[in-house]
Protein backbone atom coordinates (compact mmCIF):
# COMPACT_ATOMS: atom_id res chain seq x y z
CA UNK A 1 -27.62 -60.12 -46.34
CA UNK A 2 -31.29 -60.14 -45.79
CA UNK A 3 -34.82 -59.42 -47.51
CA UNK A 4 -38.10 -57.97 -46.49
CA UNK A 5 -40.32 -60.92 -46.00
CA UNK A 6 -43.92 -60.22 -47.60
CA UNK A 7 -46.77 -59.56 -45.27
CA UNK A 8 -48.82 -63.13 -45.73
CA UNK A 9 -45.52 -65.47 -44.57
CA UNK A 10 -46.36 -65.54 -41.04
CA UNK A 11 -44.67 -67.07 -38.40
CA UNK A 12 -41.65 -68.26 -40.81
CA UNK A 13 -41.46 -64.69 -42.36
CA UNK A 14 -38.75 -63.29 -39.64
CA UNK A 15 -36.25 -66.54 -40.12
CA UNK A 16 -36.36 -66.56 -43.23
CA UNK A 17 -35.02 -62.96 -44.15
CA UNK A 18 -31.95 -63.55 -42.55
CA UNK A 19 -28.84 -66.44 -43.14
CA UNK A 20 -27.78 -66.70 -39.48
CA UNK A 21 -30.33 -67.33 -36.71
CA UNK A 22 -31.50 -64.43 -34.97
CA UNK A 23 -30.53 -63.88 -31.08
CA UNK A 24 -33.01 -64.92 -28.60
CA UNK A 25 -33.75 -61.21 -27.33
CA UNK A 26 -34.35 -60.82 -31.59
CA UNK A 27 -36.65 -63.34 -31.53
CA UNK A 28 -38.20 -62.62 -28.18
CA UNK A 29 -38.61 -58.91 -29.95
CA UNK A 30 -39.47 -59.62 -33.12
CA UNK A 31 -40.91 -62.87 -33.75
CA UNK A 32 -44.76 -61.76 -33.69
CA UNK A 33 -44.65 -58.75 -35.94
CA UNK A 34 -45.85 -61.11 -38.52
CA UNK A 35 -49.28 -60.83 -36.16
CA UNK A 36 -49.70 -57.01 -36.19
CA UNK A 37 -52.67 -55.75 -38.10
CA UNK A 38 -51.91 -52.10 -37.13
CA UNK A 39 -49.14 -49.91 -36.71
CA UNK A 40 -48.69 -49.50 -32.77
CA UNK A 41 -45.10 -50.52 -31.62
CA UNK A 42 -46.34 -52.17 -28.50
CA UNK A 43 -48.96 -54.89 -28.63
CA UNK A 44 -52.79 -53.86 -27.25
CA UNK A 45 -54.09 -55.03 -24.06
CA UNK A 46 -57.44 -57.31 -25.45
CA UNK A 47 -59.55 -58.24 -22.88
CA UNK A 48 -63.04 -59.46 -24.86
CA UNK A 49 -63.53 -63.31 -24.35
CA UNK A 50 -65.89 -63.57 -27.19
CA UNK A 51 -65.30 -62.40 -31.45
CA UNK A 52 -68.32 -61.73 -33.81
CA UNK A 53 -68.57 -64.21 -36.48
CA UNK A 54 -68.54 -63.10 -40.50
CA UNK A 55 -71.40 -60.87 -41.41
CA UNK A 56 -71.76 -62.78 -44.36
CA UNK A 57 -73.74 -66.04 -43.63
CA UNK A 58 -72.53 -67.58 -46.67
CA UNK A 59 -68.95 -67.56 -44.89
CA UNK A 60 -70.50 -68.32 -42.07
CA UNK A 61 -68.53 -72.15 -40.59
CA UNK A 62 -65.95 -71.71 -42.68
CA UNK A 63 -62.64 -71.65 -41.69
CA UNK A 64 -62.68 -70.75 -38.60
CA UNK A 65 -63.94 -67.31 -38.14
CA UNK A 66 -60.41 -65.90 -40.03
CA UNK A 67 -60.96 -62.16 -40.05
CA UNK A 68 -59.44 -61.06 -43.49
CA UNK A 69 -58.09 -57.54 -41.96
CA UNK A 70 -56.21 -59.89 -39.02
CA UNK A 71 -55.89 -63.05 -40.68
CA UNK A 72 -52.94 -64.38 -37.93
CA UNK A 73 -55.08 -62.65 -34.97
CA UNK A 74 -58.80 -64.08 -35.43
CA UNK A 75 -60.55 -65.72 -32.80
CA UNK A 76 -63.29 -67.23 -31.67
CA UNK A 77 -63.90 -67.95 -27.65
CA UNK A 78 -61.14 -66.93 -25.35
CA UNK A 79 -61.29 -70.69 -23.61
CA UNK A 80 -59.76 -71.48 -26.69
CA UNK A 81 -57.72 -68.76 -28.03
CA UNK A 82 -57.22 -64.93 -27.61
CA UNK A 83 -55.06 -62.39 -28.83
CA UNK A 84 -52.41 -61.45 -26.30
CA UNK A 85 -51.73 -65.55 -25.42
CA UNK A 86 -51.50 -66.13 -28.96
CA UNK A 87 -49.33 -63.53 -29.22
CA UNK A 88 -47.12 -64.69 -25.77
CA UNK A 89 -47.19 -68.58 -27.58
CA UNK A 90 -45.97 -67.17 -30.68
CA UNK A 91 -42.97 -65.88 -28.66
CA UNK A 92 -42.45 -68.95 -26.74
CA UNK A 93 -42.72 -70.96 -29.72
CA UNK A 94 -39.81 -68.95 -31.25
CA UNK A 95 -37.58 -68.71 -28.21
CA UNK A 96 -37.97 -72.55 -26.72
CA UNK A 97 -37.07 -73.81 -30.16
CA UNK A 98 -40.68 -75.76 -30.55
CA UNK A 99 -44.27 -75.25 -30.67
CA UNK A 100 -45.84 -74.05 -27.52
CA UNK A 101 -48.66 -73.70 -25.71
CA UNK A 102 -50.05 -71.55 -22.25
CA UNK A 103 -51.59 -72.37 -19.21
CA UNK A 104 -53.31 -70.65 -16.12
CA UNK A 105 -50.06 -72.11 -14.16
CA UNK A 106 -47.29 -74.27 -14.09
CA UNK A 107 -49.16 -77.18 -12.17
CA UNK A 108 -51.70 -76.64 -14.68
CA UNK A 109 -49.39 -76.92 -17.38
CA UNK A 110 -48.03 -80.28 -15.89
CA UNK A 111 -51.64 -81.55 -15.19
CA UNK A 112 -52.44 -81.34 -18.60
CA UNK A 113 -49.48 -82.74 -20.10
CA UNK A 114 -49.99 -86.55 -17.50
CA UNK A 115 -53.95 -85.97 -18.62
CA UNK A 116 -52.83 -85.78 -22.27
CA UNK A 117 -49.77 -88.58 -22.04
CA UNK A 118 -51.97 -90.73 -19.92
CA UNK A 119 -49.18 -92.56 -18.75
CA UNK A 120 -49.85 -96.07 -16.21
CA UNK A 121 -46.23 -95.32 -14.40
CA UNK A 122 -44.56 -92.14 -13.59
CA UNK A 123 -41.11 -91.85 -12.62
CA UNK A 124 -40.27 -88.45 -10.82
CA UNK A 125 -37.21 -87.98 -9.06
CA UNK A 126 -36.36 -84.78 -6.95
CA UNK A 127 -37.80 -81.37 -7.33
CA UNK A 128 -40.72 -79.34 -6.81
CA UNK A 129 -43.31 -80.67 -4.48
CA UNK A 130 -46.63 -79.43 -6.13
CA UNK A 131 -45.95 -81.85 -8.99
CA UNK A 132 -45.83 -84.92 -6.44
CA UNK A 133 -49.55 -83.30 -5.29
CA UNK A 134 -50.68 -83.03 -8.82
CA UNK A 135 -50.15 -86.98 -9.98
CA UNK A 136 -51.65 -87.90 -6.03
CA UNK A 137 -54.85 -85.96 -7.59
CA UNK A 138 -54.31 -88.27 -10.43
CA UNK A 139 -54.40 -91.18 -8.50
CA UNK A 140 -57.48 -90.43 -7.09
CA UNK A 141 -58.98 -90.83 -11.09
CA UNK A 142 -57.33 -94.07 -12.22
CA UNK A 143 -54.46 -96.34 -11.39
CA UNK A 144 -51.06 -94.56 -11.77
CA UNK A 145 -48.04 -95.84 -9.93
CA UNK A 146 -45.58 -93.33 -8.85
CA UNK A 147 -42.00 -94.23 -9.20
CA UNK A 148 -38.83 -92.98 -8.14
CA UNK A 149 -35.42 -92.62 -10.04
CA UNK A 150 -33.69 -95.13 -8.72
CA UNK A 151 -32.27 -97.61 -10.92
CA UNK A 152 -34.75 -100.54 -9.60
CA UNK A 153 -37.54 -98.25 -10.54
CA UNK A 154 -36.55 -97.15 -13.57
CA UNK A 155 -36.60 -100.57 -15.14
CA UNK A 156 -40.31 -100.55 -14.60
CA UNK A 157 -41.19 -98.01 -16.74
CA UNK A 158 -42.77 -99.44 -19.76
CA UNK A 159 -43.86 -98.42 -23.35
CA UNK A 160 -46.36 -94.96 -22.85
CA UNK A 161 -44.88 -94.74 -19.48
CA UNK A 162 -43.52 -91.02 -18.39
CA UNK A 163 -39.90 -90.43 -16.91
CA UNK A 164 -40.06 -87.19 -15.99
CA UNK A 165 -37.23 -84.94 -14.71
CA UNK A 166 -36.70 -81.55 -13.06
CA UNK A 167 -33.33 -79.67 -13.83
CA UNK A 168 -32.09 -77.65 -12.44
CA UNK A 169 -34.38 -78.99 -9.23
CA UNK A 170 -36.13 -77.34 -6.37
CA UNK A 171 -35.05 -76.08 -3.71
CA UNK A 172 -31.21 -76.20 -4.32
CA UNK A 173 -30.66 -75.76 -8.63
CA UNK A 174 -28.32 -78.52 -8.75
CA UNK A 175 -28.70 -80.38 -11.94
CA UNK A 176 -29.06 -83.65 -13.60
CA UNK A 177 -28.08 -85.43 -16.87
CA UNK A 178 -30.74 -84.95 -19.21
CA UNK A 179 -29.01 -87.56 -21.84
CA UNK A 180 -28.70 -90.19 -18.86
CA UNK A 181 -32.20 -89.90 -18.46
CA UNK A 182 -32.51 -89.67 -22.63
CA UNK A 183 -31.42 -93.37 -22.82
CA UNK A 184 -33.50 -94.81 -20.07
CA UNK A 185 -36.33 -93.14 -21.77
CA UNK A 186 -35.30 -95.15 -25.10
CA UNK A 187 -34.74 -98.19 -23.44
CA UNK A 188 -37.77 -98.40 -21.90
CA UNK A 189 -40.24 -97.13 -24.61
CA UNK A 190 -41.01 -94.32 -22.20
CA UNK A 191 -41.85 -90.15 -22.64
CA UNK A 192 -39.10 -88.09 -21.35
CA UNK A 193 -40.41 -84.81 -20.12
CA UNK A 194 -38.47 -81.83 -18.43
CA UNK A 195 -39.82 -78.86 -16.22
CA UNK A 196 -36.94 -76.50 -17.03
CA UNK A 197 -38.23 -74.09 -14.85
CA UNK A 198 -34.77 -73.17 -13.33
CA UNK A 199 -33.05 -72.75 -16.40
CA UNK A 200 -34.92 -71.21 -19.27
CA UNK A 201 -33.03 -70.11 -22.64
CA UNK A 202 -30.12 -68.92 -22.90
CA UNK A 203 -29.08 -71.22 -19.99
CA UNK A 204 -30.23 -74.54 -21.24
CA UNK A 205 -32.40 -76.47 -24.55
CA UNK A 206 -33.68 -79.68 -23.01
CA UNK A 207 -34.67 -80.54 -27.11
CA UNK A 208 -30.86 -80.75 -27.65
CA UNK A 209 -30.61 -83.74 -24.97
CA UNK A 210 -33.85 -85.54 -26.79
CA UNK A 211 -36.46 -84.61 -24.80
CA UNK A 212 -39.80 -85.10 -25.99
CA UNK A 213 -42.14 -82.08 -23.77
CA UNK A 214 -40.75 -79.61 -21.95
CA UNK A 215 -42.63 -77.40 -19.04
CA UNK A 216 -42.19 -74.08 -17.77
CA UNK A 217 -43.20 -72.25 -14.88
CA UNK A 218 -44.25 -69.42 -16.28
CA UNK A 219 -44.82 -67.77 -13.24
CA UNK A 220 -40.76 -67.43 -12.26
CA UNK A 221 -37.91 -66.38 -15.26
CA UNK A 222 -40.58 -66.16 -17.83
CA UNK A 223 -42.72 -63.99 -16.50
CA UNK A 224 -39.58 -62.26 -14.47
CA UNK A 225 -41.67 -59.65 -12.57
CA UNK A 226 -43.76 -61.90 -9.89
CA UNK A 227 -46.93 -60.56 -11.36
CA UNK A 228 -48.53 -63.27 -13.41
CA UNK A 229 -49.32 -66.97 -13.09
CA UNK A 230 -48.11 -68.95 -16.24
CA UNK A 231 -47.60 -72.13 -17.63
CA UNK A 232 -46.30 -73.75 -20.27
CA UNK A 233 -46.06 -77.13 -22.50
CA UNK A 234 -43.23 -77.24 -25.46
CA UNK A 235 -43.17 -80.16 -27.79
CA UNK A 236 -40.03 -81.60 -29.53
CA UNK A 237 -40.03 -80.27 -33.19
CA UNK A 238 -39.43 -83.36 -34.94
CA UNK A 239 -41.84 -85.32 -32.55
CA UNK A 240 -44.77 -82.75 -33.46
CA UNK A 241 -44.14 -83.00 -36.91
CA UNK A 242 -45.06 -86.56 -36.54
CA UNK A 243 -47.58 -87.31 -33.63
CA UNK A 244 -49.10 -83.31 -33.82
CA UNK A 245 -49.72 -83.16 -30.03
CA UNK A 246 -50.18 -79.50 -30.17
CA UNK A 247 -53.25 -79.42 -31.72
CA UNK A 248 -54.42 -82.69 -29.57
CA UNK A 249 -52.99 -80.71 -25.97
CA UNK A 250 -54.69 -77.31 -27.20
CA UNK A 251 -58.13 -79.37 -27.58
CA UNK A 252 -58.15 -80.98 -24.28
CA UNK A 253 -57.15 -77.20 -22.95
CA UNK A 254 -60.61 -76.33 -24.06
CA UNK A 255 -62.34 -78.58 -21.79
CA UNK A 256 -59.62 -78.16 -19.03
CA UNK A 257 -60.30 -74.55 -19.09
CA UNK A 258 -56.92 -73.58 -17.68
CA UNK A 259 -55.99 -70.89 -19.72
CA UNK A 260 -54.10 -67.56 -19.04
CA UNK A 261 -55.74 -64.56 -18.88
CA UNK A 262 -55.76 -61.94 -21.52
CA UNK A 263 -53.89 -59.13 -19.18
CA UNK A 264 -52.11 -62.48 -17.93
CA UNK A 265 -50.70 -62.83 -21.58
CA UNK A 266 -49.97 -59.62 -22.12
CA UNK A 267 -47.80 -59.17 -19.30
CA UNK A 268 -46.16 -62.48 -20.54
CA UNK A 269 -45.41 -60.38 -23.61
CA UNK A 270 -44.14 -57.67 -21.90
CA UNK A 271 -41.50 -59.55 -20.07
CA UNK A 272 -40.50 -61.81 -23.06
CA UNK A 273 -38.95 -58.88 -24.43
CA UNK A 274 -36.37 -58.72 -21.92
CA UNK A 275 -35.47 -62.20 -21.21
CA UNK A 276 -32.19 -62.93 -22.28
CA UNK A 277 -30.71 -60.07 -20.21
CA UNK A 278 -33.07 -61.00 -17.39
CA UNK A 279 -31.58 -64.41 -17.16
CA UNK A 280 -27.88 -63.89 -18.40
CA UNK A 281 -27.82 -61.14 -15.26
CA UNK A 282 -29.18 -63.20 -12.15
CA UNK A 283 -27.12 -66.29 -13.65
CA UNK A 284 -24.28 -64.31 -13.35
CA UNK A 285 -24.89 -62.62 -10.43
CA UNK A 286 -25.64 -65.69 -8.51
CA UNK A 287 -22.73 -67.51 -9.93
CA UNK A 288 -20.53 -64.75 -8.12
CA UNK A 289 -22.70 -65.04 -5.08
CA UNK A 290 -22.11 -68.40 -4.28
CA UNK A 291 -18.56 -68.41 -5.60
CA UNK A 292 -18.04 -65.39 -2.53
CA UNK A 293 -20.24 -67.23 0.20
CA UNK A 294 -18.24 -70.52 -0.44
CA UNK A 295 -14.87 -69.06 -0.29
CA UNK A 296 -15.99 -67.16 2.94
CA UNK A 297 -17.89 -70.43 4.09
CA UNK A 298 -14.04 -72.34 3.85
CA UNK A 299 -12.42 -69.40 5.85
CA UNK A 300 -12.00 -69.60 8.87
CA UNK A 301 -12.39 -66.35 10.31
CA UNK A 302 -15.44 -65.60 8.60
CA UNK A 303 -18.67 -65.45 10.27
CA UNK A 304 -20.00 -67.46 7.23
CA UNK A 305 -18.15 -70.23 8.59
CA UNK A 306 -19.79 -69.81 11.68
CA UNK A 307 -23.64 -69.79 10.60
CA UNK A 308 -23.68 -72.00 6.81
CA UNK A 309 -23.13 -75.62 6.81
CA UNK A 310 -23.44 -75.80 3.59
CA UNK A 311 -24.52 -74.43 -0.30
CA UNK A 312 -26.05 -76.55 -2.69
CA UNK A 313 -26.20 -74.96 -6.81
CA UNK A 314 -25.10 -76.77 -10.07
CA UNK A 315 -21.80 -74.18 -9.86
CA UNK A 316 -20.71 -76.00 -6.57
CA UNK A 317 -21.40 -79.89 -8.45
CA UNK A 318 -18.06 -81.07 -9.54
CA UNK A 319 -18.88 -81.21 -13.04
CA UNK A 320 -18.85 -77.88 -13.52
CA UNK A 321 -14.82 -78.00 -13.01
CA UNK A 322 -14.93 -80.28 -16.53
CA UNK A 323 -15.02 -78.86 -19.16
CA UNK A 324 -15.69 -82.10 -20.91
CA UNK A 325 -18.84 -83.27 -18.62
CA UNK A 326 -22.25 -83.16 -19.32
CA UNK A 327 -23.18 -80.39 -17.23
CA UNK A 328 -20.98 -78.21 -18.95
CA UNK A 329 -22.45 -79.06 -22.80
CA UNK A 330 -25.78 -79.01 -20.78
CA UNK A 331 -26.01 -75.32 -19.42
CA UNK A 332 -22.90 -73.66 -21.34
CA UNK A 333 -23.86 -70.27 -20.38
CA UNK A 334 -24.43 -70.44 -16.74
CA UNK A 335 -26.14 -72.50 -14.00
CA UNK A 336 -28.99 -70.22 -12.87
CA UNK A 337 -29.91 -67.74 -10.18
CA UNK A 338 -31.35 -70.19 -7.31
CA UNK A 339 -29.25 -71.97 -4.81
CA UNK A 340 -29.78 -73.03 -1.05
CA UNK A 341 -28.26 -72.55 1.91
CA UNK A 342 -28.12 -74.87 4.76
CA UNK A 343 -27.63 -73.64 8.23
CA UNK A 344 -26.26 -74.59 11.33
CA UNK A 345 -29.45 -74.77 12.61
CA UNK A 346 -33.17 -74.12 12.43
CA UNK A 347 -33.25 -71.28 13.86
CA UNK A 348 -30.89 -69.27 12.49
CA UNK A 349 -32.82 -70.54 9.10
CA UNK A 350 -35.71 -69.62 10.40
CA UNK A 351 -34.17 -65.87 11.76
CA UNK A 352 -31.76 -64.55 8.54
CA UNK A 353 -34.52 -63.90 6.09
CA UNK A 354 -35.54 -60.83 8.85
CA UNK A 355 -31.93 -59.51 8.60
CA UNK A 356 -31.75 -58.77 5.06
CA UNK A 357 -32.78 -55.44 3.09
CA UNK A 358 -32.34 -56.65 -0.56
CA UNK A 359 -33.66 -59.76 0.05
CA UNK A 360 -37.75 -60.17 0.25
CA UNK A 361 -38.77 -63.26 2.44
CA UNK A 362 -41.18 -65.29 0.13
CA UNK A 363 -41.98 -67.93 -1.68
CA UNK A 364 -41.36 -68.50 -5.28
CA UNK A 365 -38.71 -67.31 -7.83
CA UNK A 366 -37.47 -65.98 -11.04
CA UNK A 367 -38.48 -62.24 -10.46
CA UNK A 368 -36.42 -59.46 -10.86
CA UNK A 369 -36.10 -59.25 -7.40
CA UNK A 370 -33.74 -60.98 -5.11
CA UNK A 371 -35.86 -63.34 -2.97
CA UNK A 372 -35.29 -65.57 0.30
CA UNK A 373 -37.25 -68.31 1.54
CA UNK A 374 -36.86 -70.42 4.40
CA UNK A 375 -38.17 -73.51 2.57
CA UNK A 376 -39.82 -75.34 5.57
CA UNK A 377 -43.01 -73.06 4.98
CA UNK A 378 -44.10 -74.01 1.81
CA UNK A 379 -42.41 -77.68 1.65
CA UNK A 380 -42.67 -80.01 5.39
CA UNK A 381 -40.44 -82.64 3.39
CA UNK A 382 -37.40 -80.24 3.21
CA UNK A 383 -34.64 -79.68 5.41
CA UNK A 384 -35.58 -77.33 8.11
CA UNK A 385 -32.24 -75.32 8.03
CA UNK A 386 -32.17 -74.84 4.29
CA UNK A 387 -33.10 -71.77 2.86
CA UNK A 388 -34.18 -71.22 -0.96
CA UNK A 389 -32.17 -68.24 -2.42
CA UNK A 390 -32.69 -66.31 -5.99
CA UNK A 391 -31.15 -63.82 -7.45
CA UNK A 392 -32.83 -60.92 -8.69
CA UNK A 393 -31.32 -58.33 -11.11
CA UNK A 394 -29.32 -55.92 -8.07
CA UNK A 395 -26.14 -55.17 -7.87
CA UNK A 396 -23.78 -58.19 -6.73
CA UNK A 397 -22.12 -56.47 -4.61
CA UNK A 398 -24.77 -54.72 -3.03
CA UNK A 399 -26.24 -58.32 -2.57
CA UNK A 400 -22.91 -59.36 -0.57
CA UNK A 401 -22.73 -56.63 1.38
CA UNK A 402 -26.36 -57.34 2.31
CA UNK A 403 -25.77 -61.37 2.96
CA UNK A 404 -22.47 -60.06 4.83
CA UNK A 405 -24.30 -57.79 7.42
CA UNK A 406 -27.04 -59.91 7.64
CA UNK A 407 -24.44 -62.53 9.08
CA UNK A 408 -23.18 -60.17 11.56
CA UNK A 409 -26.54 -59.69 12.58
CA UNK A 410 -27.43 -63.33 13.22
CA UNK A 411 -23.64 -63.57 15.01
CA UNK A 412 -24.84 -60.36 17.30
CA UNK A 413 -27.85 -61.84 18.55
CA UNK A 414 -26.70 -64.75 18.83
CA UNK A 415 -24.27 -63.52 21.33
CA UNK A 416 -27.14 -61.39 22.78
CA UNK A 417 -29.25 -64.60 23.67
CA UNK A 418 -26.08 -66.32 24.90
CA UNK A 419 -26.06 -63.41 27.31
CA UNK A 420 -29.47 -63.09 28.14
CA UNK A 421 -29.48 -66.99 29.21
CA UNK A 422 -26.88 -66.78 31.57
């Protein structure tokens, strides 16, 4: 059973006509027709950074420049808001499962949450290396010690502090406990935040496992087409309800200046719509991927064997064998579309990405097409045989058979050079 909400409801208009909770691709569809003050299907393309005030200069300071005919699509200065991020945070909002807002990038997203936390400690464990540059920035400002996850570190957090996690983590998406790292947090009086980059709804709700902000990458599944640079800052409900960090983290955004663009947003719009099958797809896909290259890795007479010490993804973790463990109530519908391969050696890293046709050798993630990146490039600290794969939205099995000749490639020249050197 449902109703027809009336027009002046807003954001809460779309929940509330229906008993059951809408789908994510429902809510990634639907949940900013509430902002529509005309009658086109798909959302304009604004690109003004400035709004004219109220002709009427007795309105004139009041409440915030609301235009009557747009009441949940008035604006002021684009360095604050603008219509097609309002628009992309209105989707996020509804899809993370808590209020969010946009930034110019991911790194910009987590630079603004340590400048807003102001935290004295920082304990961050594996994972992306442009985070580790970010609070070394930091450092350069004011006195922030940089911790690890180790146990011994750990107990130095203290009361303001942030623990901050990455899971699934760079390069390899194998993941973490997030309700481990949930009771450290309480026992220490510290902020628990999460870049859940790696594993964006449906795959994963960090807010379920207590933490307090979570970040996106914008840029990878979120965005889904490489074509924008996004961030992104999600608070907990309930902790928003109380401390209203939104409004504080949307104030200091202002001075910050790192907001999206207005095509930026709208291209953030545009691939909102199709995230759910975006992410359920490559999950899968990748899932098979790695379940194929591991069985061929542990045969014998499969040049797999030959060239691939090793995968690394949260499928491959033992956990994921228990039904009962924590990584399977943490990501119960899939483990996401990155994983890692380590080779033999450096050069045969350093030679597979020119092998492959479905494959495109560069760096970052998350797009709809399949990707390859031998990791050394962008990272020094990484191994130099791994190589960063994700899975775009191809067909498996054209994927294999791409990996598989790719193989026989590297095994050919191989024996080439063998040949050549005698």
């Amino acid at each position: 059973m449902m109703r027809h909400p009336s027009s002046n409801e807003g954001s809460h208009s779309l929940a509330t006509s229906f008993e059951h909770e809408l789908s994510i691709s429902s809510r990634a569809i639907h949940a900013d027709d509430y902002i529509n003050s005309h009658r086109a299907v798909a959302p304009p393309i604004h690109v003004s950074t400035t709004f004219r005030y109220n002709s009427d200069p007795d309105k004139l300071g009041q409440g915030g420049n609301i235009d009557p005919n747009a009441p949940h699509d008035s604006h002021t200065y684009s360095r604050d808001t603008a219509p097609n991020t309002t628009r992309l945070e209105t989707l996020l909002t509804s899809v993370l499962k808590g209020p969010s807002l946009t930034y110019s990038s991911g790194l910009a997203a987590f630079h603004a949450m340590l400048i807003f936390l102001n935290p004295s400690r920082i304990a961050i464990g594996h994972g992306y290396h442009g985070c580790h540059g970010v609070v070394a920035l930091l450092q350069k400002l004011k006195p922030l010690e940089q911790l690890t996850h180790s146990d011994l570190d750990l107990e130095k957090l203290q009361p303001g502090d942030v623990l901050h996690v990455e899971t699934p983590f760079n390069p390899t998406g194998e993941a973490v406990d997030l309700s481990y790292y949930r009771r450290i947090a309480t026992q220490r009086g510290a902020w628990l935040t999460c870049d859940a980059t790696f594993a964006p709804p449906p795959l994963q709700d960090p807010f379920v496992h207590g933490v307090d902000i979570v970040m996106h990458s914008g840029t990878k599944y979120l965005g889904g087409h490489s074509d924008i640079l996004c961030g992104v800052l999600t608070v907990r409900p309930d902790l928003e309800e109380t401390k209203r960090w939104i409004d504080g983290l949307r104030k200091e955004r202002v001075y910050l200046g790192s907001v999206m663009g207005s095509l930026e947003g709208w291209l953030g719009v545009r691939s909102m719509r199709t995230l759910e099958l975006r992410i359920e797809r490559q999950s899968r896909s990748a899932g098979e991927l790695v379940g194929w290259l591991e069985s061929a890795r542990l045969d014998a007479n499969s040049p797999v064997r030959q060239l691939v010490a090793k995968l690394l993804h949260a499928s491959l973790q033992p956990e994921a064998k228990n039904e009962a463990s924590w990584l399977r109530k943490q990501m119960p519908r899939g483990y996401g579309s990155v994983f890692a391969l380590v080779m033999t050696d450096e050069q045969l890293a350093r030679r597979l990405p020119s092998k492959l046709n479905l494959f495109h050798h560069a760096t970052s993630l998350g797009g709809v097409e399949s990707l390859i990146e031998w990791r050394a490039i962008s990272d020094a600290s990484i191994d130099r045989r791994l190589l960063r794969v994700n899975v775009g939205v191809e067909g498996t099995e054209d994927l294999k058979a791409d990996m598989l000749q790719a193989f026989m490639a590297l095994l050919a020249e191989r024996g080439e050079l063998v040949k050549d050197e005698k």
